[in-house]
Protein backbone atom coordinates (compact mmCIF):
# COMPACT_ATOMS: atom_id res chain seq x y z
CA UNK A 1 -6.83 -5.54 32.27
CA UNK A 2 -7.31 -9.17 31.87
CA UNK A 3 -4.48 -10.91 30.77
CA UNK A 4 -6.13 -12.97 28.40
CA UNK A 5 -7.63 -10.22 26.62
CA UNK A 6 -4.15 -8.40 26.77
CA UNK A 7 -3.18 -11.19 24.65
CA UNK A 8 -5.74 -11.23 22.16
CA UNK A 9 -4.92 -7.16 21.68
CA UNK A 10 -1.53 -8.09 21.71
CA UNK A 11 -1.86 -10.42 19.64
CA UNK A 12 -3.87 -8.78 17.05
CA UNK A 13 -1.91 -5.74 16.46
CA UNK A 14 0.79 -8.48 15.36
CA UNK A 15 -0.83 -9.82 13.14
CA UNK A 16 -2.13 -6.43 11.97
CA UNK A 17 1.34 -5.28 11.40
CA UNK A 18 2.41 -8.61 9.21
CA UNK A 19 -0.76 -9.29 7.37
CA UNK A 20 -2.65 -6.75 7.68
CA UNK A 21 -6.78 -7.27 8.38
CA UNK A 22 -7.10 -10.43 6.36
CA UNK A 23 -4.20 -11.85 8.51
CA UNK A 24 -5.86 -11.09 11.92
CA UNK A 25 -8.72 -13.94 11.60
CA UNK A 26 -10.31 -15.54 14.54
CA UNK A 27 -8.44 -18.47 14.22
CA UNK A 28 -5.27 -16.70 13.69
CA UNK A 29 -5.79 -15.07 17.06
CA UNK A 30 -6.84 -17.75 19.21
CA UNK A 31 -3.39 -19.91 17.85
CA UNK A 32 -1.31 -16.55 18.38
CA UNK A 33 -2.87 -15.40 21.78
CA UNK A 34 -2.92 -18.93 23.14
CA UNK A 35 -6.61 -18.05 24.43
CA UNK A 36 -9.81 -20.11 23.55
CA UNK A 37 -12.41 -19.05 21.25
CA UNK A 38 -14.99 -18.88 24.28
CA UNK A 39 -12.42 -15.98 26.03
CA UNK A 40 -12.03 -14.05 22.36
CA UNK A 41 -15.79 -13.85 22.42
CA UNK A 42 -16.12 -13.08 25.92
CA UNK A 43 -14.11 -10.19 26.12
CA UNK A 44 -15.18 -9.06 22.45
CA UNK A 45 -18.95 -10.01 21.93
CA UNK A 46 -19.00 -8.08 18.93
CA UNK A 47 -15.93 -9.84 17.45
CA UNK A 48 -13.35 -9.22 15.05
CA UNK A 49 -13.97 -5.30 14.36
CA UNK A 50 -14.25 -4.82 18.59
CA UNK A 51 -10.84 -6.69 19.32
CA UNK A 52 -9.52 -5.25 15.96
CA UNK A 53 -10.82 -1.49 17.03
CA UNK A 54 -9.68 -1.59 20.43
CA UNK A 55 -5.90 -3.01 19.24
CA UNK A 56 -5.44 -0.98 16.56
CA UNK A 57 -6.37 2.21 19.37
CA UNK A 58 -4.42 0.40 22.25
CA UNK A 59 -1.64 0.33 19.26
CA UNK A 60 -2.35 4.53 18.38
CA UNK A 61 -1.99 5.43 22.33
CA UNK A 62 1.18 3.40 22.79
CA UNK A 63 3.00 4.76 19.81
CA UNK A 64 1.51 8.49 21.06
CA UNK A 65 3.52 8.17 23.61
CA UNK A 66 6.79 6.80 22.80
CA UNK A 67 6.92 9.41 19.93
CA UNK A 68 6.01 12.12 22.81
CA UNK A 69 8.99 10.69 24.88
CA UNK A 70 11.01 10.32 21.69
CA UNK A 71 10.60 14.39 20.41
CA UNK A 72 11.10 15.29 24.31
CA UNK A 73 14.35 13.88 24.70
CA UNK A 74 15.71 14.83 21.73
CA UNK A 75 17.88 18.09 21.06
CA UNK A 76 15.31 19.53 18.50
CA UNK A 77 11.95 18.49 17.03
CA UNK A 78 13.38 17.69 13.89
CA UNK A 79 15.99 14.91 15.70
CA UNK A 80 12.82 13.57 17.84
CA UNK A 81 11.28 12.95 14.53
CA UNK A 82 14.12 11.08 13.19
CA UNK A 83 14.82 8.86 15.82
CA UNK A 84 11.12 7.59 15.54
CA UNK A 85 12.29 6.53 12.26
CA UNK A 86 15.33 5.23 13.40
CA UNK A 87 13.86 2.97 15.81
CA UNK A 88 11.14 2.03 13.10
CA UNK A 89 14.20 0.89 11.13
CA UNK A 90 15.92 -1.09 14.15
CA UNK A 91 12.23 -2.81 15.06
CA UNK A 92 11.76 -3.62 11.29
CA UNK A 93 15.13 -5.34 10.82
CA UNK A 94 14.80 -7.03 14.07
CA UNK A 95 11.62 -8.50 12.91
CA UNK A 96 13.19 -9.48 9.20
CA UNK A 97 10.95 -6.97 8.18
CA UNK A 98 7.49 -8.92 8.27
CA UNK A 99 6.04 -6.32 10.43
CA UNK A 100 5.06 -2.71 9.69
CA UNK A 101 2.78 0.35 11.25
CA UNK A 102 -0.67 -2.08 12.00
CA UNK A 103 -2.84 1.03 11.08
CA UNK A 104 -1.11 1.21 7.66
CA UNK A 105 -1.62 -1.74 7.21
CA UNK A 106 -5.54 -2.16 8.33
CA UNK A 107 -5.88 0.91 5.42
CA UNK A 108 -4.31 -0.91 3.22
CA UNK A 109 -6.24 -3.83 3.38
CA UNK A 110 -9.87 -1.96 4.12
CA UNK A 111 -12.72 -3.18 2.06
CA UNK A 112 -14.99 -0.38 0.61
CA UNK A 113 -18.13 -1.35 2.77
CA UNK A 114 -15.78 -1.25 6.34
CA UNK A 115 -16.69 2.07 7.03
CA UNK A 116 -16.50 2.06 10.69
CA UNK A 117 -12.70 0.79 10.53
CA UNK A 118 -12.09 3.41 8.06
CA UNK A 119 -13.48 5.56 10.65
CA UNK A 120 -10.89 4.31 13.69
CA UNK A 121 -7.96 4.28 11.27
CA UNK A 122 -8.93 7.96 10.18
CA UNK A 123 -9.21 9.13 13.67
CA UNK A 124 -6.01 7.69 14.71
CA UNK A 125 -4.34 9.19 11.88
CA UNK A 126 -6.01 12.81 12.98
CA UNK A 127 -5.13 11.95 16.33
CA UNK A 128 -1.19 11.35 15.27
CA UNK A 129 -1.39 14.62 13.51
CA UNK A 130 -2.97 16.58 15.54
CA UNK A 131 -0.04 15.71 18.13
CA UNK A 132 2.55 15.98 16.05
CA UNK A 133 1.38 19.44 15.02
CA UNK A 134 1.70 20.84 18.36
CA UNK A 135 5.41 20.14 18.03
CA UNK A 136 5.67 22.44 14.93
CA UNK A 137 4.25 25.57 16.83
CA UNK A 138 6.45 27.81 15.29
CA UNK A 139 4.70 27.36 11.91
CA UNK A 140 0.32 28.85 11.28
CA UNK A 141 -1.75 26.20 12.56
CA UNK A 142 -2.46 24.84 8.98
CA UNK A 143 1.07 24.73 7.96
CA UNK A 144 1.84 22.56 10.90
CA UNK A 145 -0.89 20.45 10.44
CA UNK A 146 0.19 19.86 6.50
CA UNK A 147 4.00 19.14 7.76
CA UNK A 148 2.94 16.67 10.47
CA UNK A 149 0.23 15.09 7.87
CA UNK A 150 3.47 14.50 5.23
CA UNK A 151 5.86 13.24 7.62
CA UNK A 152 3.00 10.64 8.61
CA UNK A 153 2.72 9.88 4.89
CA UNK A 154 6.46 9.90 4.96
CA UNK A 155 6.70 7.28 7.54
CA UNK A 156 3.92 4.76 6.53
CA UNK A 157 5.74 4.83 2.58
CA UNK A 158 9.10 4.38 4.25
CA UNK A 159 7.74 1.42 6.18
CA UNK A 160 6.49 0.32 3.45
CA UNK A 161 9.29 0.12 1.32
CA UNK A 162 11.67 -1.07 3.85
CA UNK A 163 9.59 -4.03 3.57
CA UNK A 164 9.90 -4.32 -0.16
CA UNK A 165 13.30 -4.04 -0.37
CA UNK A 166 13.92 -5.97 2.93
CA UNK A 167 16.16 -2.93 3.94
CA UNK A 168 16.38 -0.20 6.69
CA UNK A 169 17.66 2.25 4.01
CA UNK A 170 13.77 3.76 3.26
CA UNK A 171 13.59 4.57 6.91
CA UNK A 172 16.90 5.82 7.65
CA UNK A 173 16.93 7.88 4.25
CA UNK A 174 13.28 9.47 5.31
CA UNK A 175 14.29 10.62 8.79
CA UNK A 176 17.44 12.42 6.97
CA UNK A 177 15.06 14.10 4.74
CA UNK A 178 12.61 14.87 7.19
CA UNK A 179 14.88 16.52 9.47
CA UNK A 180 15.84 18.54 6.73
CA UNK A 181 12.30 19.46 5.98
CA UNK A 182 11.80 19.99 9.44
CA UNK A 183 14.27 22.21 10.14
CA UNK A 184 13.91 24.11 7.13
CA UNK A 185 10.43 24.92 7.69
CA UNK A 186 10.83 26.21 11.75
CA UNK A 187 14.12 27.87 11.05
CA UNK A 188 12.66 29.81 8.17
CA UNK A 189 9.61 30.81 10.52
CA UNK A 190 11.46 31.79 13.45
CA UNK A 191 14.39 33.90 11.55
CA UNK A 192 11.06 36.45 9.93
């Protein structure tokens, strides 16, 4: 990939994750990204909802796969899952907590007549669930679905608050609890 459109993506889904959609503007891009306006709208003719579609998906895939690599390493499923909340709460506090999940925050910030970012963010959220489903295998197909959908919800309101209250404790307190959900839930399947 180019690097200067790297940048702009790069760029964007920082901005996403501090301000939201409002706070990804052309101009805030260009001064972020460092590129000209004549790159942003060479690489993204159809401006801000192409370079705001493609980071916010660039954004799903890379966080796919750190939480794949995160629930592989780990001892259970349950653990996995925490320590994607763990790190959540080390990258918030490392970034004083003025950056959060950019998809969140896009859905947050959605006007009622963006449907077709409605659309992306609603696919990516599928797509998250969908993958984290497959972990919870021991569970019916719906079931796992449902748990993977709440510890989504789980994670986005943690994030959330741990920017309110300028603390890790939302994050760290939600990856006890989901572990204990977790567990509770494939434990209780496997022992009947």
């Amino acid at each position: 990939m180019n690097p200067n459109r790297q940048k702009v993506l790069d760029a964007t889904v920082q901005l996403l994750a501090q301000s939201g959609l409002s706070g990804a503007g052309l101009n805030d891009v260009i001064a972020l990204s460092g590129t000209s306006r004549g790159s942003l709208y060479h690489f993204f003719p159809d401006g801000k909802a192409q370079w705001v579609t493609e980071a916010l998906r660039m954004y799903a895939d890379t966080f796919s796969g750190s939480a794949e690599a995160a629930i592989a390493k780990a001892p259970s499923v349950s653990q996995g899952v925490a320590s994607i909340f763990l790190f959540a709460a080390k990258m918030m506090k490392s970034r004083d907590y003025q950056s959060g999940c950019p998809v969140g925050a896009v859905v947050l910030d959605l006007q009622s007549d963006n449907e077709a970012l409605r659309v992306v963010c609603l696919d990516i959220m599928a797509q998250w669930e969908q993958q984290l489903a497959a972990h919870f295998a021991p569970l019916p197909a719906a079931q796992a679905l449902s748990l993977a959908k709440m510890v989504i919800a789980c994670f986005e309101g943690a994030f959330m608050l741990a920017r309110l209250e300028r603390s890790t404790a939302p994050l760290t307190l939600a990856a006890q609890q989901m572990t204990l959900l977790i567990d509770t839930l494939l434990n209780s399947k496997t022992q009947s």
